[in-house]
Protein backbone atom coordinates (compact mmCIF):
# COMPACT_ATOMS: atom_id res chain seq x y z
CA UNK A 1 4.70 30.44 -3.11
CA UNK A 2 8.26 29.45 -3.65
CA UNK A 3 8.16 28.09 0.22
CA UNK A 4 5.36 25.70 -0.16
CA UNK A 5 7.05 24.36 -3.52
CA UNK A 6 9.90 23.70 -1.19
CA UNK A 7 8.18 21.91 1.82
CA UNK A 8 6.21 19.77 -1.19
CA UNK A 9 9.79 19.02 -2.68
CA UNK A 10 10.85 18.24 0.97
CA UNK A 11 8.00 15.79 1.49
CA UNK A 12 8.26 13.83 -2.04
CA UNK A 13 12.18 13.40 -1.65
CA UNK A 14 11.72 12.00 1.79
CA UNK A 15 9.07 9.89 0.40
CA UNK A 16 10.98 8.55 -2.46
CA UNK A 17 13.85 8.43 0.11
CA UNK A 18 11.49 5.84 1.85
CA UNK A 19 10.35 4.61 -1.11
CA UNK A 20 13.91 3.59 -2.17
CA UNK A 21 15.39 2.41 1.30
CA UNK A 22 12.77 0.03 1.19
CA UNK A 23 13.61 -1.77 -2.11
CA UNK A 24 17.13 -1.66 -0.95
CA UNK A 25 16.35 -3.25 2.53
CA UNK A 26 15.63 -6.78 0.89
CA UNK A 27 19.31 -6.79 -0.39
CA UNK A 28 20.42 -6.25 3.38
CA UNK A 29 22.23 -9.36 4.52
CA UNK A 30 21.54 -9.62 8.31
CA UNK A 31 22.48 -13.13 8.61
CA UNK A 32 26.10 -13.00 7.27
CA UNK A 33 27.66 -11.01 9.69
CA UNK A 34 29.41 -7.72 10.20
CA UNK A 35 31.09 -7.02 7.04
CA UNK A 36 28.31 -8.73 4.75
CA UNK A 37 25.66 -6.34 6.49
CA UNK A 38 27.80 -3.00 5.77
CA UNK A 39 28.69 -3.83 2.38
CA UNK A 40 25.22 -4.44 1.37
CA UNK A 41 24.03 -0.77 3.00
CA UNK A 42 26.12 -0.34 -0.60
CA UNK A 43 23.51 -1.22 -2.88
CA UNK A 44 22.57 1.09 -5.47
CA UNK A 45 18.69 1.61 -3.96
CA UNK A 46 20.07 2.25 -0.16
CA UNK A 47 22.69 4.95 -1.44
CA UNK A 48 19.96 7.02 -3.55
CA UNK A 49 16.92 6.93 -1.17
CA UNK A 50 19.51 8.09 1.31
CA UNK A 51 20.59 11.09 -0.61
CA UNK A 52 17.31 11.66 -1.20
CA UNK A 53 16.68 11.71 2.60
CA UNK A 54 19.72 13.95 2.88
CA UNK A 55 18.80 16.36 0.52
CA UNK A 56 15.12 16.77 1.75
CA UNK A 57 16.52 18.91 4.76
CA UNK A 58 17.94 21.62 2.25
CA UNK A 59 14.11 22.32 0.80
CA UNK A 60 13.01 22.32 4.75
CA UNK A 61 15.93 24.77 5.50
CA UNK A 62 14.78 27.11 2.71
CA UNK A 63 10.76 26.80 3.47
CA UNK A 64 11.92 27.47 7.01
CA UNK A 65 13.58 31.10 6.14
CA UNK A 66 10.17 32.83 5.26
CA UNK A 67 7.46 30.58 7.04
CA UNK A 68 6.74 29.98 10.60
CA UNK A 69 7.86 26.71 11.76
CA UNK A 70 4.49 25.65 13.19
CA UNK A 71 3.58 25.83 9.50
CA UNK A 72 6.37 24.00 8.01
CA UNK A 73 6.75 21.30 10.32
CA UNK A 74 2.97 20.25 9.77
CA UNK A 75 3.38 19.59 6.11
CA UNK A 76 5.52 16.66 7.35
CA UNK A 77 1.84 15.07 8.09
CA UNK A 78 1.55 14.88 4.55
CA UNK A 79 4.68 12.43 4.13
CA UNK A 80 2.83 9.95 5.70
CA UNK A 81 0.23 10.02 3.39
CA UNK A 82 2.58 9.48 0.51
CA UNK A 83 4.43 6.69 1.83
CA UNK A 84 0.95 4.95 2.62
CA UNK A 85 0.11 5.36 -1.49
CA UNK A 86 3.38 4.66 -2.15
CA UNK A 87 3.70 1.31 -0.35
CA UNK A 88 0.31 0.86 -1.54
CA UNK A 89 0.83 1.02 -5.06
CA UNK A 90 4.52 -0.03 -5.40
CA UNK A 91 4.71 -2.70 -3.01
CA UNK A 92 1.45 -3.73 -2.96
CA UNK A 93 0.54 -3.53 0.74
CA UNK A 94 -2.01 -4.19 1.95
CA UNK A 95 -4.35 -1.47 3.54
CA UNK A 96 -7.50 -1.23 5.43
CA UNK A 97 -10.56 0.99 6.07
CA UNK A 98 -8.93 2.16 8.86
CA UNK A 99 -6.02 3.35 7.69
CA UNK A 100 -7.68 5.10 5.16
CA UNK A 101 -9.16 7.08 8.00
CA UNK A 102 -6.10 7.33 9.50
CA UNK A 103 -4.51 9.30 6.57
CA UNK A 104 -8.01 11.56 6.14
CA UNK A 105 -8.04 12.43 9.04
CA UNK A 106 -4.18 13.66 8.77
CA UNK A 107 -4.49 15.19 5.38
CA UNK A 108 -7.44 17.37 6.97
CA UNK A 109 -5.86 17.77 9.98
CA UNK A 110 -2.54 19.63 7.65
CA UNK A 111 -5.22 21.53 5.96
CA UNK A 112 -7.14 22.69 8.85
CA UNK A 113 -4.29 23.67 10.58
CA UNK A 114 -3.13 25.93 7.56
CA UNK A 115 -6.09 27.85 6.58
């Protein structure tokens, strides 16, 4: 069990990872030049959904020690139906009949392929 708690921790960090990069992208000051546009990678919401992206690979790493990687790898389907909700219900996105197909029909396709 302890495998599959770490591929679900892998896939919420690198969802909130997202999640956070995203609220730190409209700080990002493209139009002020070189030095402007590093120092603002600096801001507080850029530096902790990138540790969360860095972390997510240790969870991986440990999943990937007892399960095959065929199974591991497709759980990463399942980020993509986070980061839908997630932009969904935090940044109010809007979303469509067809993506909600889209992320059915990859939320079966993670669960067909494991059983």
């Amino acid at each position: 069990m302890m495998p599959y708690l770490a591929l679900a921790v892998m896939v919420v960090l690198t969802t909130l990872g997202q999640v956070f990069i995203k609220k730190g992208a409209g700080g990002l000051e493209l139009h002020r030049g070189i030095p402007a546009l590093v120092r603002s990678f600096f801001n507080s919401n850029v530096l902790i959904g990138g540790a969360f992206v860095l972390v997510a690979p240790v969870a991986y790493l440990y999943a990937l020690t007892t399960l095959d990687l065929r199974v591991a790898f497709s759980f990463n389907g399942l980020g993509y139906a986070l980061v839908f909700l997630s932009g969904f219900w935090i940044f109010k996105e809007r979303i469509t009949s067809w993506h909600v197909a889209g992320i059915l029909v990859i939320v079966a396709g993670v669960v067909v392929f494991n059983l």
